[in-house]
Protein backbone atom coordinates (compact mmCIF):
# COMPACT_ATOMS: atom_id res chain seq x y z
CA UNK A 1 58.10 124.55 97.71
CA UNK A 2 57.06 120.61 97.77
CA UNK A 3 58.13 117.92 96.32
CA UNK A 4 55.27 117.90 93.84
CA UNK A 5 55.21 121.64 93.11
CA UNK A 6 59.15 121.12 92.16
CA UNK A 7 58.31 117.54 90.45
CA UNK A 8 55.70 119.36 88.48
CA UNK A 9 58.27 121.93 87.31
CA UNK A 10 60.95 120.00 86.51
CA UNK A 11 58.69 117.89 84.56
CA UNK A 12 57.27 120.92 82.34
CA UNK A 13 61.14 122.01 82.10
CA UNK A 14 61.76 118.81 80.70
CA UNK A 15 59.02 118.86 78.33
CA UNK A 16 59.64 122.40 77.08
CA UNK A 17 63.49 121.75 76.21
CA UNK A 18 62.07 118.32 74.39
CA UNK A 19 59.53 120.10 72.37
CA UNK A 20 61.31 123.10 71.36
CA UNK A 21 64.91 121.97 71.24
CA UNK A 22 64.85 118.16 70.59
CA UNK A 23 65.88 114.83 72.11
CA UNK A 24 69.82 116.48 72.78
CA UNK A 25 68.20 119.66 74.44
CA UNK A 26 65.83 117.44 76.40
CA UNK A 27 68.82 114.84 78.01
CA UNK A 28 70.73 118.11 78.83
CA UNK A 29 68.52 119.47 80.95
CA UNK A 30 68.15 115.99 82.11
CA UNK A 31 71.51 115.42 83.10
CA UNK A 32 72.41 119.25 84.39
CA UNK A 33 68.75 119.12 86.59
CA UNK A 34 70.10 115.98 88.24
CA UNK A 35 73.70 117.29 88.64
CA UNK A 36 71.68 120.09 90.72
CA UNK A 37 69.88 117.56 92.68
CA UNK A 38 73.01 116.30 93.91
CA UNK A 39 74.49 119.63 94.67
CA UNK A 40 71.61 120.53 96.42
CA UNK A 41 71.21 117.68 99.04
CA UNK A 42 74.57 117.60 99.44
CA UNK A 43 74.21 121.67 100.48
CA UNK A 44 71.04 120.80 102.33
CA UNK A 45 72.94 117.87 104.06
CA UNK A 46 70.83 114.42 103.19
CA UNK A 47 73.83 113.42 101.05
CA UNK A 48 77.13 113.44 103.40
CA UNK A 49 79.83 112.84 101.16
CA UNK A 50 82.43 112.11 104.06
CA UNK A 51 80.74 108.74 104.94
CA UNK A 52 80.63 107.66 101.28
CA UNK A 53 84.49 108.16 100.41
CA UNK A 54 85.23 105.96 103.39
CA UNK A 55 83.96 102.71 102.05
C-alpha cells in the first residue's frame, strides 16, 4: 500500500467518523490514527526511540 492509497483512506476514515458521529468522533479517530502512526514507524524502525531518550 502507498502513501497515497493509505492518505486517501485515512482521509475518508476521517470524514466518515465526522459526518456520522460529530466533531468528538472525528478528533478521536484523529488522535488514535496518529497514536498508530507512531506505533507503526516505531515497529517499522524510522522512529528509534533509543536515540531520542538520550538527549
Amino acid at each position: 500500500m502507498n502513501t497515497a492509497t493509505t492518505g486517501l483512506a485515512a482521509g475518508m476514515a476521517l470524514g466518515f467518523a465526522g459526518y456520522f458521529g460529530g466533531f468528538w468522533a472525528f478528533l478521536l479517530v484523529l488522535v488514535l490514527g496518529a497514536a498508530g502512526l507512531i506505533v507503526g514507524l516505531v515497529v517499522q524502525g524510522d522512529i528509534d526511540l533509543r536515540t531520542r531518550r538520550q538527549r
